[in-house]
Protein backbone atom coordinates (compact mmCIF):
# COMPACT_ATOMS: atom_id res chain seq x y z
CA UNK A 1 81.07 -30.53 13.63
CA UNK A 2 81.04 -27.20 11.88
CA UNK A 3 78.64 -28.29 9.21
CA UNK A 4 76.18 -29.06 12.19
CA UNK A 5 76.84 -25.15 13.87
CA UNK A 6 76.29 -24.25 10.62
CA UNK A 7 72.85 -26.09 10.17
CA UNK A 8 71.53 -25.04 13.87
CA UNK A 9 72.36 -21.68 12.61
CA UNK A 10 70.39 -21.56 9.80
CA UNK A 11 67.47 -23.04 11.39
CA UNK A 12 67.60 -20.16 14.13
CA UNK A 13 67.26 -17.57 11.84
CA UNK A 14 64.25 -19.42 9.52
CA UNK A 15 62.42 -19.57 13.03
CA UNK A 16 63.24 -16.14 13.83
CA UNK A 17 62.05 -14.71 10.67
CA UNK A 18 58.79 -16.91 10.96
CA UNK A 19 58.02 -15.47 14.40
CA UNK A 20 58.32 -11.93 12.97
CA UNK A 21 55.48 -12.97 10.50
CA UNK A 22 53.06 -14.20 13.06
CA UNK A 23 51.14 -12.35 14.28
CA UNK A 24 49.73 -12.59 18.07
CA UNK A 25 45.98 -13.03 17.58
CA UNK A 26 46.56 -15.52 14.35
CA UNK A 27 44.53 -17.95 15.79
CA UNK A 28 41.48 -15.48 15.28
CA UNK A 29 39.94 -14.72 11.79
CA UNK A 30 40.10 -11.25 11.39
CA UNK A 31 36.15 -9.71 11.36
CA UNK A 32 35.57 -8.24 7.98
CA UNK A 33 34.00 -4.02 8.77
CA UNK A 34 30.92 -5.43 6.56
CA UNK A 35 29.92 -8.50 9.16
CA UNK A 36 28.05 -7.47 11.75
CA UNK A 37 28.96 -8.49 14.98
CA UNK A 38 28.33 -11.12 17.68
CA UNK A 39 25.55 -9.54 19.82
CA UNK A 40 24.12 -7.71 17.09
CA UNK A 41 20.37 -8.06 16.60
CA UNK A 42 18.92 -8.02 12.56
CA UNK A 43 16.49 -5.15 13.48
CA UNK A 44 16.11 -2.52 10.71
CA UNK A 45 17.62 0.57 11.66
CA UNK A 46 19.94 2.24 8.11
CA UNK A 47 18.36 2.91 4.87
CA UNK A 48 18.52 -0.81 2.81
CA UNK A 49 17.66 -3.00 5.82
CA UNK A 50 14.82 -5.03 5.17
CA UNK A 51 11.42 -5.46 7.63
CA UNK A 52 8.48 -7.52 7.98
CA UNK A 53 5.30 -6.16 7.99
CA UNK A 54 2.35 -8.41 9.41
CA UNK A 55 -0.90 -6.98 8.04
CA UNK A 56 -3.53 -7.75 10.39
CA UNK A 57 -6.58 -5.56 8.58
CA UNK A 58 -9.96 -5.99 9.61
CA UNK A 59 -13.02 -3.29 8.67
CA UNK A 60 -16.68 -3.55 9.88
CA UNK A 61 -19.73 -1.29 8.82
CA UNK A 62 -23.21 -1.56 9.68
CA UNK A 63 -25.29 1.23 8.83
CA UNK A 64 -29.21 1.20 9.33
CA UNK A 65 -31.38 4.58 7.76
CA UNK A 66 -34.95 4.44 8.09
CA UNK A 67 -37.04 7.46 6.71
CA UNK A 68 -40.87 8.25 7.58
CA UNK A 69 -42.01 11.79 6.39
CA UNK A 70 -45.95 12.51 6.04
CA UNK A 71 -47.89 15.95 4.98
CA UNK A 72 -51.73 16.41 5.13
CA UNK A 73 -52.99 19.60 4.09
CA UNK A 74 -56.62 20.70 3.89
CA UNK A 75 -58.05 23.65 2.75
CA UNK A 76 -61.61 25.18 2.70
CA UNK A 77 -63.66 28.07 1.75
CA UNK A 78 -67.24 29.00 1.77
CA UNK A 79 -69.17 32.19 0.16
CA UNK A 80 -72.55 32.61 0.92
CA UNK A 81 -72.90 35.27 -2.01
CA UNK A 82 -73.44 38.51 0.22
CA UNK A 83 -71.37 41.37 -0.78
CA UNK A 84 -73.42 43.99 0.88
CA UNK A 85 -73.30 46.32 -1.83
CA UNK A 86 -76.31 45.51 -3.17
CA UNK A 87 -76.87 49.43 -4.35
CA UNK A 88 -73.80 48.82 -6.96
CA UNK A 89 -74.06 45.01 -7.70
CA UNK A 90 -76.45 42.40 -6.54
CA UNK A 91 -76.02 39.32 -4.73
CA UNK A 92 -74.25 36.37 -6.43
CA UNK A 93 -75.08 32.65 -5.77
CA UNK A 94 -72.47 31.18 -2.99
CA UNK A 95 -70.08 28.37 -3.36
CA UNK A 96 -68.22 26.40 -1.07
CA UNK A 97 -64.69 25.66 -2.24
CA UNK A 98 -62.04 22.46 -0.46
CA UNK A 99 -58.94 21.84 -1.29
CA UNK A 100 -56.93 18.58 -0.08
CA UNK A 101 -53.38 17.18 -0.63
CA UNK A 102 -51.09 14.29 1.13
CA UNK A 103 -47.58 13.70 0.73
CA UNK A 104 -45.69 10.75 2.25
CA UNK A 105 -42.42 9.41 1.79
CA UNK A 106 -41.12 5.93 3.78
CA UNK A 107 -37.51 4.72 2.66
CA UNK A 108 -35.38 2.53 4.50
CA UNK A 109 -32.01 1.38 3.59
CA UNK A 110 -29.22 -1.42 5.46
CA UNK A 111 -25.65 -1.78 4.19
CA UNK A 112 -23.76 -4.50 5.86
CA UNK A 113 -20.13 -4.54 5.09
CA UNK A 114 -17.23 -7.00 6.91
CA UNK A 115 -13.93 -7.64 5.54
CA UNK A 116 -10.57 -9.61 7.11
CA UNK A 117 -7.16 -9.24 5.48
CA UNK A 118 -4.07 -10.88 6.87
CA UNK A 119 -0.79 -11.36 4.90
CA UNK A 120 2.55 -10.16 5.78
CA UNK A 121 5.27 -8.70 3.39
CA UNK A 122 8.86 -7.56 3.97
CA UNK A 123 9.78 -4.30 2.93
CA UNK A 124 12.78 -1.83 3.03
CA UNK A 125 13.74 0.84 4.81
CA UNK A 126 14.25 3.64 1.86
CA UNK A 127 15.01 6.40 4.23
CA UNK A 128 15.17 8.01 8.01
CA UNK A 129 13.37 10.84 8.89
CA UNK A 130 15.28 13.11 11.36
CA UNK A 131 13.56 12.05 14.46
CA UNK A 132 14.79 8.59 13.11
CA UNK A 133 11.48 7.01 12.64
CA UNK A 134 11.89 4.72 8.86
CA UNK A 135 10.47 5.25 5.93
CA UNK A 136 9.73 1.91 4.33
CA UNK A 137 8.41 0.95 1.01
CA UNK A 138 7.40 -2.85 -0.51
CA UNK A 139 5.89 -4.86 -2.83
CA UNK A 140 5.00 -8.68 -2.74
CA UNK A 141 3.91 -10.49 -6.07
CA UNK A 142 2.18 -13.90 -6.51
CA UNK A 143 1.02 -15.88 -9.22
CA UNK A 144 -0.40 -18.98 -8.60
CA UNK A 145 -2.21 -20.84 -11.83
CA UNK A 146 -2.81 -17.31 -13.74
CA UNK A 147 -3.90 -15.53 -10.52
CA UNK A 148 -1.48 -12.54 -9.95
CA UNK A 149 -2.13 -10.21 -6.52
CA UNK A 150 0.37 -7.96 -6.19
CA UNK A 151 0.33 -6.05 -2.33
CA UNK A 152 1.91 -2.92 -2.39
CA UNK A 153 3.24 -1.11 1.77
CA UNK A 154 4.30 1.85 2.17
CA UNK A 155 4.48 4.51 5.59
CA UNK A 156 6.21 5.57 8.51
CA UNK A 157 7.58 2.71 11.10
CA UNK A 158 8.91 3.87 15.23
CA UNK A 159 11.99 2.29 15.89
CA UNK A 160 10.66 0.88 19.27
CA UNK A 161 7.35 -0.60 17.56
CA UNK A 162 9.29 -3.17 15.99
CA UNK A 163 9.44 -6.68 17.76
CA UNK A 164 12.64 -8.34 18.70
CA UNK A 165 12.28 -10.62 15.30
CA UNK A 166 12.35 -7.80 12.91
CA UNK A 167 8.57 -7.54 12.35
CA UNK A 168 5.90 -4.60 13.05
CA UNK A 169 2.19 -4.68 12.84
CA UNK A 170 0.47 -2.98 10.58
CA UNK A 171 -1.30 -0.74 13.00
CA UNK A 172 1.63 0.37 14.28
CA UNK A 173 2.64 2.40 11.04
CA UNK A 174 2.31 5.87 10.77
CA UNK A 175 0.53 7.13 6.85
CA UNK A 176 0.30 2.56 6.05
CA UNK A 177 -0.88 2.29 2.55
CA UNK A 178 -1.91 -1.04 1.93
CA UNK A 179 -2.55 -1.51 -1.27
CA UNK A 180 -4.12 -5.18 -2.88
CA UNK A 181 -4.38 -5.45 -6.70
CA UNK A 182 -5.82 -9.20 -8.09
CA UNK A 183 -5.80 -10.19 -11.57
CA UNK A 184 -5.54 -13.15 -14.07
CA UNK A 185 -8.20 -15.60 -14.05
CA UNK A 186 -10.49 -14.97 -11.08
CA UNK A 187 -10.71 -10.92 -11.93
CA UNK A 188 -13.94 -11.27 -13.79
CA UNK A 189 -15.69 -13.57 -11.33
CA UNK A 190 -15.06 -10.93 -8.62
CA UNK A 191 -16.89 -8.05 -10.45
CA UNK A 192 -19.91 -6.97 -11.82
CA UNK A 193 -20.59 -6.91 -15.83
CA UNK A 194 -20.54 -3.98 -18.03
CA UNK A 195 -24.21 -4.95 -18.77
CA UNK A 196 -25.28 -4.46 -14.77
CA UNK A 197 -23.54 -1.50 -14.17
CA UNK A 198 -24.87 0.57 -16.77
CA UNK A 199 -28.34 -0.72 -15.44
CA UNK A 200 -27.22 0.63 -12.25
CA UNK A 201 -26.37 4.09 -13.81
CA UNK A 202 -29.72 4.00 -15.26
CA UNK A 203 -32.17 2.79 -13.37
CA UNK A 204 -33.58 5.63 -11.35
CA UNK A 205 -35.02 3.72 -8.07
């Protein structure tokens, strides 16, 4: 009988000194400062948060120049020979004398240019300005089969221009340098010779 007070003892105190160790919310992983929480969005707001940029670049020029210039001039003279001073020096023969001259010039010149370029590249935020708008910076390499391009962001993003999903358009940057480098194999299929642009330096029309 004593053994057994003994034994219901013992077991009090182990379950006493295992409550003390519990703790109330122990059901609950504790949140680590580093996570972020629940309702937290992934927009980029500190320095080191990434964003995605969707380039949406389009550029159109048409420019016409059409030049007509025309001079006529026509001169004449006539001398009959009379200098009424025929007590000094006699009259000379006359002469008629014309004079004519035209200058025209006609140049016309069209330049057609269109161009389309749509990517998208994620880029960090590398620091805040003091009205808090983000400075971000970025660089996306490919190379595909020898073909490298290499895009290259930079500029000045407004908090509230960037969407819900962590991305801003292009036009919406403040200072966007857009930068679009291709090399490899397709380079010198995509430029003109040595050959045909010293013609162009020296050809004068």
């Amino acid at each position: 009988m004593r053994s057994k007070v003994v034994a219901a003892l013992v077991l009090i105190l182990f379950l006493l000194c295992e409550g003390n160790c519990l703790l109330a919310d122990s059901i609950w992983a504790k949140r680590d400062r580093n996570m972020r929480r629940l309702y937290a969005d992934d927009v980029a707001r500190q320095i080191g948060d990434i964003l995605t940029v969707k380039i949406r670049e389009a550029s159109k020029v048409d420019n016409k120049a059409k030049r007509d210039l025309k001079k006529e001039t026509d001169r004449s003279t006539t001398f009959n020979g009379e200098l009424n001073i025929d007590h000094v020096l006699p009259s000379m023969p006359g002469f008629t004398m014309a004079a004519g001259s035209s200058n025209e010039l006609k140049s016309k010149a069209d330049y057609k240019d269109e161009r389309s370029f749509v990517d998208s590249v994620t880029v960090v935020v590398v620091d805040i300005l003091p009205n808090s708008n983000l400075v971000i910076m970025g660089t996306r390499n490919r190379n595909i089969s020898g073909d490298v391009q290499t895009i290259e962001v930079s500029g000045i993003v407004r908090p509230s221009d960037i969407a819900f999903d962590n991305t801003v358009r292009s036009e919406q940057i403040a200072n966007c340098r857009i930068v679009n480098k291709n090399g490899g194999v397709a380079e010198p299929y995509n430029r003109q010779g040595w050959l045909g642009r010293l013609f162009d330096i020296l050809w004068p029309f």
